[in-house]
C-alpha atoms as a PDB file:
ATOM      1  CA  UNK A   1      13.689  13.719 -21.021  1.00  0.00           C
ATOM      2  CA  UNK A   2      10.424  12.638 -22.796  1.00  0.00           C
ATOM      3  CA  UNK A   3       8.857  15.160 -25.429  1.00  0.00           C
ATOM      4  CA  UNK A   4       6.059  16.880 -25.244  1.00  0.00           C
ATOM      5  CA  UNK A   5       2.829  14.905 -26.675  1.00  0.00           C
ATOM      6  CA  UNK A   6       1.586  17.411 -30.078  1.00  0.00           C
ATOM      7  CA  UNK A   7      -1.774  18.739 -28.401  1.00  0.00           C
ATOM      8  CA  UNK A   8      -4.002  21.435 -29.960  1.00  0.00           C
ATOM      9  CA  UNK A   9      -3.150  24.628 -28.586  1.00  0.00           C
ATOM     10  CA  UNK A  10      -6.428  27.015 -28.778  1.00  0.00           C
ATOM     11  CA  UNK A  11      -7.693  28.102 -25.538  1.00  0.00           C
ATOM     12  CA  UNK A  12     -10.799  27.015 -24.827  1.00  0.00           C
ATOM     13  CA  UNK A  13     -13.548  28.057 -22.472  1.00  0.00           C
ATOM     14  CA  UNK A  14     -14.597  27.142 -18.771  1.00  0.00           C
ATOM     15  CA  UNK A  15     -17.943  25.816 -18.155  1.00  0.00           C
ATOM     16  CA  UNK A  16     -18.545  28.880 -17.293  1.00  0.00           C
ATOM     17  CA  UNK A  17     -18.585  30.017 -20.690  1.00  0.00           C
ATOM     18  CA  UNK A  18     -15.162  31.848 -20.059  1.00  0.00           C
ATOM     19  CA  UNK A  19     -12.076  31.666 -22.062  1.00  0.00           C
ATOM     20  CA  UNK A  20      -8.979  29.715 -20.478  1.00  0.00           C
ATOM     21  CA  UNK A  21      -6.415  31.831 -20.445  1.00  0.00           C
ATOM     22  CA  UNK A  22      -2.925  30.784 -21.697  1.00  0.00           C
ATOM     23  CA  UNK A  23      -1.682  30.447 -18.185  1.00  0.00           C
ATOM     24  CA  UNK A  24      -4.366  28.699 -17.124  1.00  0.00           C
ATOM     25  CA  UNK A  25      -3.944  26.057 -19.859  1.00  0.00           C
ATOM     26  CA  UNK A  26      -0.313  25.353 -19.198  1.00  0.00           C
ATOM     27  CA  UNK A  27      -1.281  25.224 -15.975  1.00  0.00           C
ATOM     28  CA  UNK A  28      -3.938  22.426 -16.748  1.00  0.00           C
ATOM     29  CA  UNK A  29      -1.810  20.558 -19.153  1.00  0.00           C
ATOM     30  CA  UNK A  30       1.346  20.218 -16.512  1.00  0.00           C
ATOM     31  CA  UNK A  31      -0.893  19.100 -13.995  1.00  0.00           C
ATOM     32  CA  UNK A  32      -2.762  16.814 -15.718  1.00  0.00           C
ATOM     33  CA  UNK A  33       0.294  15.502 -17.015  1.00  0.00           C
ATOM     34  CA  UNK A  34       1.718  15.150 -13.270  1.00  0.00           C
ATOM     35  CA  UNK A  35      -1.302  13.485 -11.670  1.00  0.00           C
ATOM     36  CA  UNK A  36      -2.265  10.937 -14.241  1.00  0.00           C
ATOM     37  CA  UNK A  37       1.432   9.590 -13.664  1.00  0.00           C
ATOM     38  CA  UNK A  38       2.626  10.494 -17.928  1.00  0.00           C
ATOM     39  CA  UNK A  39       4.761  11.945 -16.064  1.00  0.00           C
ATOM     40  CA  UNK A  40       6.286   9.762 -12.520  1.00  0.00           C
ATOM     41  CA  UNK A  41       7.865  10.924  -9.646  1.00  0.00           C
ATOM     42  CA  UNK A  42      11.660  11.816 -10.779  1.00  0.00           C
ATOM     43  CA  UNK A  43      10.511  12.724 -14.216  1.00  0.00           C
ATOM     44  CA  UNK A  44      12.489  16.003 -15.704  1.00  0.00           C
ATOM     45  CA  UNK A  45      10.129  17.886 -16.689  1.00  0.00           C
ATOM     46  CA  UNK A  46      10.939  20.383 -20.072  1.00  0.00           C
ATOM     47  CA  UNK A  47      12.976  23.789 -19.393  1.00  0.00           C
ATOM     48  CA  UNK A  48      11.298  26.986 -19.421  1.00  0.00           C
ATOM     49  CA  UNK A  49      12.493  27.312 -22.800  1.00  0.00           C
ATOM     50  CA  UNK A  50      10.857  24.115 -24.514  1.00  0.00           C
ATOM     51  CA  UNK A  51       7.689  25.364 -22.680  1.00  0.00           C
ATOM     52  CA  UNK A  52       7.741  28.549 -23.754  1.00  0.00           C
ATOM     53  CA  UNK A  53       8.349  27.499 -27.253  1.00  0.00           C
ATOM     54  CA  UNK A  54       5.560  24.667 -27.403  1.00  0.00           C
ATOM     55  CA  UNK A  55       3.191  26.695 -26.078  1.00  0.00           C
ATOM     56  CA  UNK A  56       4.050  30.169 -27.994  1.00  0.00           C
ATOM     57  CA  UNK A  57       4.327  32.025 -24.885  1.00  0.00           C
ATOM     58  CA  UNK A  58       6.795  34.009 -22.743  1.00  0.00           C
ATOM     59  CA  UNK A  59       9.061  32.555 -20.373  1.00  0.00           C
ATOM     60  CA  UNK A  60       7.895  34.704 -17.686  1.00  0.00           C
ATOM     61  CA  UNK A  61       4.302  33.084 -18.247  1.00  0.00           C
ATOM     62  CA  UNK A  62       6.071  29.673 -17.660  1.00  0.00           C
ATOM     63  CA  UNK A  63       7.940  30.618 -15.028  1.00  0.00           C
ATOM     64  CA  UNK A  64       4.788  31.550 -13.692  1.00  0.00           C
ATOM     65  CA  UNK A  65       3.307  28.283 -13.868  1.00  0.00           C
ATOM     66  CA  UNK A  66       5.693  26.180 -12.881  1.00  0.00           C
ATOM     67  CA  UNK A  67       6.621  28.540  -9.390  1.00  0.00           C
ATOM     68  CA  UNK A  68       2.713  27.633  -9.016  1.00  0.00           C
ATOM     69  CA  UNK A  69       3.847  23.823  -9.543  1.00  0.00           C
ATOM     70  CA  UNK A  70       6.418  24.160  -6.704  1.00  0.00           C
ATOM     71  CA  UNK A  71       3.806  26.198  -4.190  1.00  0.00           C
ATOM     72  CA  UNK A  72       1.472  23.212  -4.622  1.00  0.00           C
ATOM     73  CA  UNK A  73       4.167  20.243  -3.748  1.00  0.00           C
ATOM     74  CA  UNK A  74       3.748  18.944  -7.499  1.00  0.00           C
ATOM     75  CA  UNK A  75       7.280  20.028  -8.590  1.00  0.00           C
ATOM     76  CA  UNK A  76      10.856  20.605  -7.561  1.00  0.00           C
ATOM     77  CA  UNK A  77      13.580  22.666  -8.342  1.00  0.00           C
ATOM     78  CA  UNK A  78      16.943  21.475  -8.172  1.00  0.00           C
ATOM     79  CA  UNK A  79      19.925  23.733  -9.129  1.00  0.00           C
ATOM     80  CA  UNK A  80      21.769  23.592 -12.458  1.00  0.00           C
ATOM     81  CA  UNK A  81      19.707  20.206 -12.720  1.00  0.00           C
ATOM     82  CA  UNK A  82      16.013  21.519 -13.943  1.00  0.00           C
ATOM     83  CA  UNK A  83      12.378  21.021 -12.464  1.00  0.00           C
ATOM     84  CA  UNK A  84      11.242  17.266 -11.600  1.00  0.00           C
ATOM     85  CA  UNK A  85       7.984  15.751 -10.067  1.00  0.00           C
ATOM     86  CA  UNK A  86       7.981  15.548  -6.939  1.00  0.00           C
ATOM     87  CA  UNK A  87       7.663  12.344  -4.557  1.00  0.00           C
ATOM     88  CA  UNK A  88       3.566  12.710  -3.560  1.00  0.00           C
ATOM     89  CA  UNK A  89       3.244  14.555  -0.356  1.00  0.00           C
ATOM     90  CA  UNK A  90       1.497  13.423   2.546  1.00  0.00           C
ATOM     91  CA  UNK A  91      -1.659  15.025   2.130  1.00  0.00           C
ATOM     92  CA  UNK A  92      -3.740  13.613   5.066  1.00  0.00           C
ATOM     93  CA  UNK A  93      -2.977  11.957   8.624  1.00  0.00           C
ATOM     94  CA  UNK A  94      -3.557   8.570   6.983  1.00  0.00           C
ATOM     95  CA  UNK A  95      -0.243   8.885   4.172  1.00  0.00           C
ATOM     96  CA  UNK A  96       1.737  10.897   7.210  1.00  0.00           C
ATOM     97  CA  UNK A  97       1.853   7.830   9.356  1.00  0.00           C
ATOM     98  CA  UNK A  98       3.054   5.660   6.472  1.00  0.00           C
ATOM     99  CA  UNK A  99       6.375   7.289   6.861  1.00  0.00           C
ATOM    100  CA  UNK A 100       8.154   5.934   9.796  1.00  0.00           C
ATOM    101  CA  UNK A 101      11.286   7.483   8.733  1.00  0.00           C
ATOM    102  CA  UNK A 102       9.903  10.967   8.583  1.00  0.00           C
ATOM    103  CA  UNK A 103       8.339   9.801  12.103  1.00  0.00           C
ATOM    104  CA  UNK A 104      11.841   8.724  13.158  1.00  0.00           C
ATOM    105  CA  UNK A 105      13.450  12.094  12.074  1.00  0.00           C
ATOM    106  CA  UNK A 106      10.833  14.147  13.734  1.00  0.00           C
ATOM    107  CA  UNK A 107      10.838  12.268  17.219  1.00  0.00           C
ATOM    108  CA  UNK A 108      15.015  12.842  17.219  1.00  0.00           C
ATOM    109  CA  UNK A 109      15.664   8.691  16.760  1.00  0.00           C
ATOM    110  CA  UNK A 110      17.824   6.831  14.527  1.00  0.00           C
ATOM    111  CA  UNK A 111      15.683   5.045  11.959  1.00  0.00           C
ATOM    112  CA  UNK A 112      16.708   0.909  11.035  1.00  0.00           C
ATOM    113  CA  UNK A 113      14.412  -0.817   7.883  1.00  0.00           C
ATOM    114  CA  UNK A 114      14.573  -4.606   8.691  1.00  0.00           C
ATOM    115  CA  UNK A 115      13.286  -6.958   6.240  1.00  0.00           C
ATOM    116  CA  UNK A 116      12.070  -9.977   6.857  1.00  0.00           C
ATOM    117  CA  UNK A 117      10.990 -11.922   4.138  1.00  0.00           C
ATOM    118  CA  UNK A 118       9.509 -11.693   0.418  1.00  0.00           C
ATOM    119  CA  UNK A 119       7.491 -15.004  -1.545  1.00  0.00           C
ATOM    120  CA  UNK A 120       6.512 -15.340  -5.101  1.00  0.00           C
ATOM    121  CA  UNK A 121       3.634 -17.953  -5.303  1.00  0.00           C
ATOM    122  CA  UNK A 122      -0.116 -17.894  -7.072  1.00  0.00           C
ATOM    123  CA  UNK A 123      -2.483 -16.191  -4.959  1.00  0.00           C
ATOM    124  CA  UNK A 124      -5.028 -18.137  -2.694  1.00  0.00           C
ATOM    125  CA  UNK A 125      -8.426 -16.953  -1.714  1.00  0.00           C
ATOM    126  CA  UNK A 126      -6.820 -14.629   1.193  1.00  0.00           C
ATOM    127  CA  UNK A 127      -4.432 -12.865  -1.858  1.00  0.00           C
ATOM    128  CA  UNK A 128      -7.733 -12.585  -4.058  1.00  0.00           C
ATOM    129  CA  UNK A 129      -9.644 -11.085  -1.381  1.00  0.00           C
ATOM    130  CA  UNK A 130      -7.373  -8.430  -0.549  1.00  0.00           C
ATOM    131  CA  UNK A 131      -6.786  -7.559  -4.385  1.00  0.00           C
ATOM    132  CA  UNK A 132      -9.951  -7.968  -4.938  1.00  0.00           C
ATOM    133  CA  UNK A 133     -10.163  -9.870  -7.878  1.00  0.00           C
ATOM    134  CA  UNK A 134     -11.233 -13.650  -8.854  1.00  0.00           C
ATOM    135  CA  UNK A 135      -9.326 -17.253  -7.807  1.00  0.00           C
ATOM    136  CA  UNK A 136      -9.711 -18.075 -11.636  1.00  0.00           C
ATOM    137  CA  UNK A 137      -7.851 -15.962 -12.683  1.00  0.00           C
ATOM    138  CA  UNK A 138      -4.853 -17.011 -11.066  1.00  0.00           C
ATOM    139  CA  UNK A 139      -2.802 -13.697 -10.016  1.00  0.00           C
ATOM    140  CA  UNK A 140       0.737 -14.081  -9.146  1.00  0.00           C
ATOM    141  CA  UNK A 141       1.092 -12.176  -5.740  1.00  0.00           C
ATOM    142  CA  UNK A 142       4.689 -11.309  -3.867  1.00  0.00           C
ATOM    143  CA  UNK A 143       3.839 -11.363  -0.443  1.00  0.00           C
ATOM    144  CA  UNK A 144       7.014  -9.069   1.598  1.00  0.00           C
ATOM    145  CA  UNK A 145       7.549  -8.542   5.182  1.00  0.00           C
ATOM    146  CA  UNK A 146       9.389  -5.888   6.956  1.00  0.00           C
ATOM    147  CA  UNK A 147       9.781  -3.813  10.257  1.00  0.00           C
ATOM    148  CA  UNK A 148      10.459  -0.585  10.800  1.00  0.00           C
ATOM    149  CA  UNK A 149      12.405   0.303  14.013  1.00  0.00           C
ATOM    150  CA  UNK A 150      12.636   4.057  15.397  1.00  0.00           C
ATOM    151  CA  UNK A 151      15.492   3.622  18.284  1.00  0.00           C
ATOM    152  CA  UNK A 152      15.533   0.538  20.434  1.00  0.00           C
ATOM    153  CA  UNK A 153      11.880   0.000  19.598  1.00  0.00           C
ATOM    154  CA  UNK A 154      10.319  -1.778  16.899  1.00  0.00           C
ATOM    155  CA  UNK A 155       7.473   1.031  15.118  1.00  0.00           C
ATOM    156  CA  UNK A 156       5.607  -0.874  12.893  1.00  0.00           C
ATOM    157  CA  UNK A 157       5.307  -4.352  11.377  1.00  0.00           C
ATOM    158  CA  UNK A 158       3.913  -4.499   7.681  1.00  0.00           C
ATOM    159  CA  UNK A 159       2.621  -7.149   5.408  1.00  0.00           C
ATOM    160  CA  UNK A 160       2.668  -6.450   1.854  1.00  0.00           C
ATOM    161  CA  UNK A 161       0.947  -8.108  -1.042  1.00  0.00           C
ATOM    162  CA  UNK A 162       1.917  -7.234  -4.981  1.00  0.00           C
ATOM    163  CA  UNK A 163      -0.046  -7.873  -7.776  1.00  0.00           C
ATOM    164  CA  UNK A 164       2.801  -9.132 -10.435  1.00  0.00           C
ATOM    165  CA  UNK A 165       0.660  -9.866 -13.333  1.00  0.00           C
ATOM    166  CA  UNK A 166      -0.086  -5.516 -13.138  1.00  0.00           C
ATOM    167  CA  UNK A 167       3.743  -4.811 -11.510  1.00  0.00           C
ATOM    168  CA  UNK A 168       5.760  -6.981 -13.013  1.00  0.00           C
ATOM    169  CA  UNK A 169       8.549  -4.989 -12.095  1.00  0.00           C
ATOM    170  CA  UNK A 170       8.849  -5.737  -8.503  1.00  0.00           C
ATOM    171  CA  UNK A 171      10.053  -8.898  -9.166  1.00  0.00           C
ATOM    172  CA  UNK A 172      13.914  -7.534 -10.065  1.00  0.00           C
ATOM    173  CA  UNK A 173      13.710  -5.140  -6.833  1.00  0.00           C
ATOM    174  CA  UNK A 174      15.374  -5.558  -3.800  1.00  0.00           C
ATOM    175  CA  UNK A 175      13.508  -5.611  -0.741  1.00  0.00           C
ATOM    176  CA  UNK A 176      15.903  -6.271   1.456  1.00  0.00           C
ATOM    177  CA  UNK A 177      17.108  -2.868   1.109  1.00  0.00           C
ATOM    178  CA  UNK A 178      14.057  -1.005  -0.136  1.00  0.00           C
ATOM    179  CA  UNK A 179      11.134  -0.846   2.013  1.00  0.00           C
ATOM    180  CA  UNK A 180       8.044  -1.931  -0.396  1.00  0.00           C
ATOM    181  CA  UNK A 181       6.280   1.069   0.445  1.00  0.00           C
ATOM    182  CA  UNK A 182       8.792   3.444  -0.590  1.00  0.00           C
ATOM    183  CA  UNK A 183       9.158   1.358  -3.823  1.00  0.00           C
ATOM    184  CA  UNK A 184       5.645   2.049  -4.913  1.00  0.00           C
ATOM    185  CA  UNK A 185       5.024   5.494  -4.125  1.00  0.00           C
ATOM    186  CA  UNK A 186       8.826   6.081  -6.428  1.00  0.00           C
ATOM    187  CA  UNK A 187       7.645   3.560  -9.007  1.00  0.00           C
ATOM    188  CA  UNK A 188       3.939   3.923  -8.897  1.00  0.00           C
ATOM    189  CA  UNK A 189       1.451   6.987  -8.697  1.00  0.00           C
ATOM    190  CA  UNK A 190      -1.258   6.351  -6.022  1.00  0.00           C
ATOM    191  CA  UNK A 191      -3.799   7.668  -8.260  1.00  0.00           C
ATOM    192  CA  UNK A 192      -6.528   6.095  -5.826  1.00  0.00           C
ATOM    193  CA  UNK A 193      -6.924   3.872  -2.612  1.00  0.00           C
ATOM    194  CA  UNK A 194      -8.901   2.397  -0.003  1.00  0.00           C
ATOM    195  CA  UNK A 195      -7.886   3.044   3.515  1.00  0.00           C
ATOM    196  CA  UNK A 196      -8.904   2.048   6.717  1.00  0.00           C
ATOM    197  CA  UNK A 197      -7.533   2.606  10.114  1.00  0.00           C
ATOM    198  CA  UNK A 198      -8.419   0.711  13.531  1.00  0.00           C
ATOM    199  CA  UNK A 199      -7.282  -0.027  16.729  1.00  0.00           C
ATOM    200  CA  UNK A 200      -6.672  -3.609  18.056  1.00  0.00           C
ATOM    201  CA  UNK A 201      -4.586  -5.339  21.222  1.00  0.00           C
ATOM    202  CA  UNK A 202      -1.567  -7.503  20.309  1.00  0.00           C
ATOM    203  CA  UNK A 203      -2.357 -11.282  20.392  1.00  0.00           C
ATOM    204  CA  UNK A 204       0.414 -14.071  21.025  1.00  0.00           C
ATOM    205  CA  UNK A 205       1.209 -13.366  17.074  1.00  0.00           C
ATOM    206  CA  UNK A 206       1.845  -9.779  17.088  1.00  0.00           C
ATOM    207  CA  UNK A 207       3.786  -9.814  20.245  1.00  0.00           C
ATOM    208  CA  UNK A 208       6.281 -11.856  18.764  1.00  0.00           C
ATOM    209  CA  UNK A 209       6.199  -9.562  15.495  1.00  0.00           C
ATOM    210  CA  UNK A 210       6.257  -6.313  17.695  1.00  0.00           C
ATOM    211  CA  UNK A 211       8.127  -6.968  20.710  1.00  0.00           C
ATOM    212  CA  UNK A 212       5.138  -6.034  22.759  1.00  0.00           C
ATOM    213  CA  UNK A 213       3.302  -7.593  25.938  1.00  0.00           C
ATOM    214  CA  UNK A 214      -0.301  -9.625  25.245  1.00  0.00           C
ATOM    215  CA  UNK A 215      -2.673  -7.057  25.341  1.00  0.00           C
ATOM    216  CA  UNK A 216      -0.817  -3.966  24.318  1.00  0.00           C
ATOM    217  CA  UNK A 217      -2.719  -1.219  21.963  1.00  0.00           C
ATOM    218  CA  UNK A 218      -1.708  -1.100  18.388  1.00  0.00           C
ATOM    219  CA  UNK A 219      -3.185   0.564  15.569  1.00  0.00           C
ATOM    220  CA  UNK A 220      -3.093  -0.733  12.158  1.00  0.00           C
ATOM    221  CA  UNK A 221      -3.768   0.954   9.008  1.00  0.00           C
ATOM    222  CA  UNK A 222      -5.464  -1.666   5.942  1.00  0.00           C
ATOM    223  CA  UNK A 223      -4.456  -0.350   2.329  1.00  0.00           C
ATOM    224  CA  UNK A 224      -5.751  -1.043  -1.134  1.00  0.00           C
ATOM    225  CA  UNK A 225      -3.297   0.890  -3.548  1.00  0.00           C
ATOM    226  CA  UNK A 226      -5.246   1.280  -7.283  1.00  0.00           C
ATOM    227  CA  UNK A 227      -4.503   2.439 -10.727  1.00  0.00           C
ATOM    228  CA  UNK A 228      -6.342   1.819 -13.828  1.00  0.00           C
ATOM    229  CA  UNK A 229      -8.970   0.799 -12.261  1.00  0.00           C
ATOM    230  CA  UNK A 230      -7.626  -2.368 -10.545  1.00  0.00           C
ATOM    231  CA  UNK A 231      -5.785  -3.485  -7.068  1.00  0.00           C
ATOM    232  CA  UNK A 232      -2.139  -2.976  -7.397  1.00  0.00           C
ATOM    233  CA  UNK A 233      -1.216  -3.502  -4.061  1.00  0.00           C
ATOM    234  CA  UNK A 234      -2.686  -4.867  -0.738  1.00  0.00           C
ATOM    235  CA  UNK A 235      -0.808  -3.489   2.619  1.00  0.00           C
ATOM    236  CA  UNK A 236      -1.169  -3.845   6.697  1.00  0.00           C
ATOM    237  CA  UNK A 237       0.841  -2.172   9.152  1.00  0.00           C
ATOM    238  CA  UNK A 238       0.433  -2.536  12.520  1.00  0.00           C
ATOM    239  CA  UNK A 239       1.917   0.321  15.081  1.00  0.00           C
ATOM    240  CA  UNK A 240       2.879   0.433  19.247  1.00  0.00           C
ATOM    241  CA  UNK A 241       0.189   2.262  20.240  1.00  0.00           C
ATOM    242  CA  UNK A 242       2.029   4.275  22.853  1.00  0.00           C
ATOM    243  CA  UNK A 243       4.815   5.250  19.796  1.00  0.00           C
ATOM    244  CA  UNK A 244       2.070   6.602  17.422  1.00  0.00           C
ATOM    245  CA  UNK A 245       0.705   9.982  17.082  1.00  0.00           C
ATOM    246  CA  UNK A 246      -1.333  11.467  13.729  1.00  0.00           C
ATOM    247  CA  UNK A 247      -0.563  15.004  13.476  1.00  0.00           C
ATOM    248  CA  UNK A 248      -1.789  17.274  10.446  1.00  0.00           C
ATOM    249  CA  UNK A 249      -1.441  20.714   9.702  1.00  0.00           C
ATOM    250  CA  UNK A 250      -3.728  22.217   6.884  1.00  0.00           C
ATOM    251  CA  UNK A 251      -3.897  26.056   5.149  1.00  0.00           C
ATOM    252  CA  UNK A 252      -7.464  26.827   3.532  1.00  0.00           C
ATOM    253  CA  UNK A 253      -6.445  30.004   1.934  1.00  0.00           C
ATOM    254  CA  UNK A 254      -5.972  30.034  -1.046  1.00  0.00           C
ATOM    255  CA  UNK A 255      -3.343  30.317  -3.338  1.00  0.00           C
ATOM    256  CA  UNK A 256      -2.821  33.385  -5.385  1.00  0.00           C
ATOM    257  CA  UNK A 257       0.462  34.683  -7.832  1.00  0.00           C
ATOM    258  CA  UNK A 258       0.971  38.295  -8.728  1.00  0.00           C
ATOM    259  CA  UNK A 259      -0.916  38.536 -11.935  1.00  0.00           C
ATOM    260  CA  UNK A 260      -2.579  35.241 -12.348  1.00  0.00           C
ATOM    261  CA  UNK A 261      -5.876  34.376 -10.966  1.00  0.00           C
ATOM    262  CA  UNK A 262      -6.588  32.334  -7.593  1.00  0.00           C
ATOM    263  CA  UNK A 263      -7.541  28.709  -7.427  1.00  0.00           C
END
């Protein structure tokens, strides 16, 4: 477990001229911490102890805090094991759908990941378009392709493009048992993206790739994945039209502890 970064400690006050209470603060500083990515998905976040004693406060206040973490998805408690970041939750439509194995396990059906193939080579004018950046410079892409099957049907056919001169690190993974989505939301904080969703019928091409007849309705989402301000990752998935449904459920209210103010 990674130490906490020496940060000045004296509250400070709102822009509403307002001074930040200490709960508010630790508040601020864990989540900060959590959505920049300093701290990943899987990360073990300190005890209630180190907290307390970094910040000069009572337990109770961080116990506070962090049951606030848990109420808001950032953080999870495991027993005898400690508080970790979460795995991002689906907070819209658009990230729900990119889960066919949650689909899979909601509709009752056995889920199968099928990979198909990955390449390593220097990006062309299609790779620099979808990343968005310039020929010249030459990019190293891996290109992967996968299926995801829910029963005896085949759910969704994706295309992925990485950039490896940002990640690297997806050159020593292994695709053919990791789906490349599921790598990067693990690996990689989606601090930001580009996302568009459409509806298309299958051509000679994607009936092959989908098992579907000419004609059929698909849907297929387009993804631009970025973080520090550049194009990590390119995706498109393409789904059987009659197998997808977006479903969302939302709460307004808002969220309030015994003691500590609302957000």
């Amino acid at each position: 477990m990674g130490k906490l970064e020496n940060t000045p400690t004296k509250r400070a006050k709102n822009g509403a001229g307002r001074r930040v209470t200490l709960h508010e603060k630790i508040q601020t500083d864990l989540e900060t911490r959590i959505l920049s990515g300093q701290w990943h998905t899987g990360y073990r976040i300190p005890t209630e102890k180190e907290l307390s004693e970094y910040y000069a406060c009572s337990r109770i206040t961080v116990s506070k805090v962090l049951m606030l973490l848990a109420q808001k998805g950032l953080i999870e408690t495991r027993k005898r094991a400690g508080s970790f970041v979460r795995r991002p939750m689906a907070h819209s439509i658009i990230l729900q759908i990119l889960d066919p194995a949650s689909v899979a396990e909601q509709m009752g059906q056995p889920y199968r990941y099928e990979f198909i193939d990955q390449v390593e080579r220097e990006a062309d004018a299609d790779d620099c378009a979808h990343l968005r950046t310039q020929q010249d410079d030459r990019d190293n892409v891996l290109a992967v392709r996968c299926r995801h099957h829910i029963g005896d049907r085949i759910y969704c056919y994706e295309e992925r493009l990485i950039n490896l001169d940002l990640l690297p690190e997806a050159r020593s993974v292994d695709f053919e048992t990791t789906p490349p989505g599921d790598w990067l939301i693990d690996h990689l904080p989606w601090r930001s993206g580009d996302v568009e969703i459409a509806s298309a019928l299958v051509d000679e091409t994607l009936s092959d790739r989908l098992a579907l007849a000419p004609g059929a309705a698909v849907m297929n989402i387009e993804r631009v994945i970025h973080a520090n301000g550049a194009a990590v990752s390119y995706g498109m998935a393409w789904y059987a039209g009659d197998m997808t449904r977006l479903k969302a459920q939302y709460d307004t209210a808002p969220l309030t502890l015994a003691g500590s103010p609302a957000l």
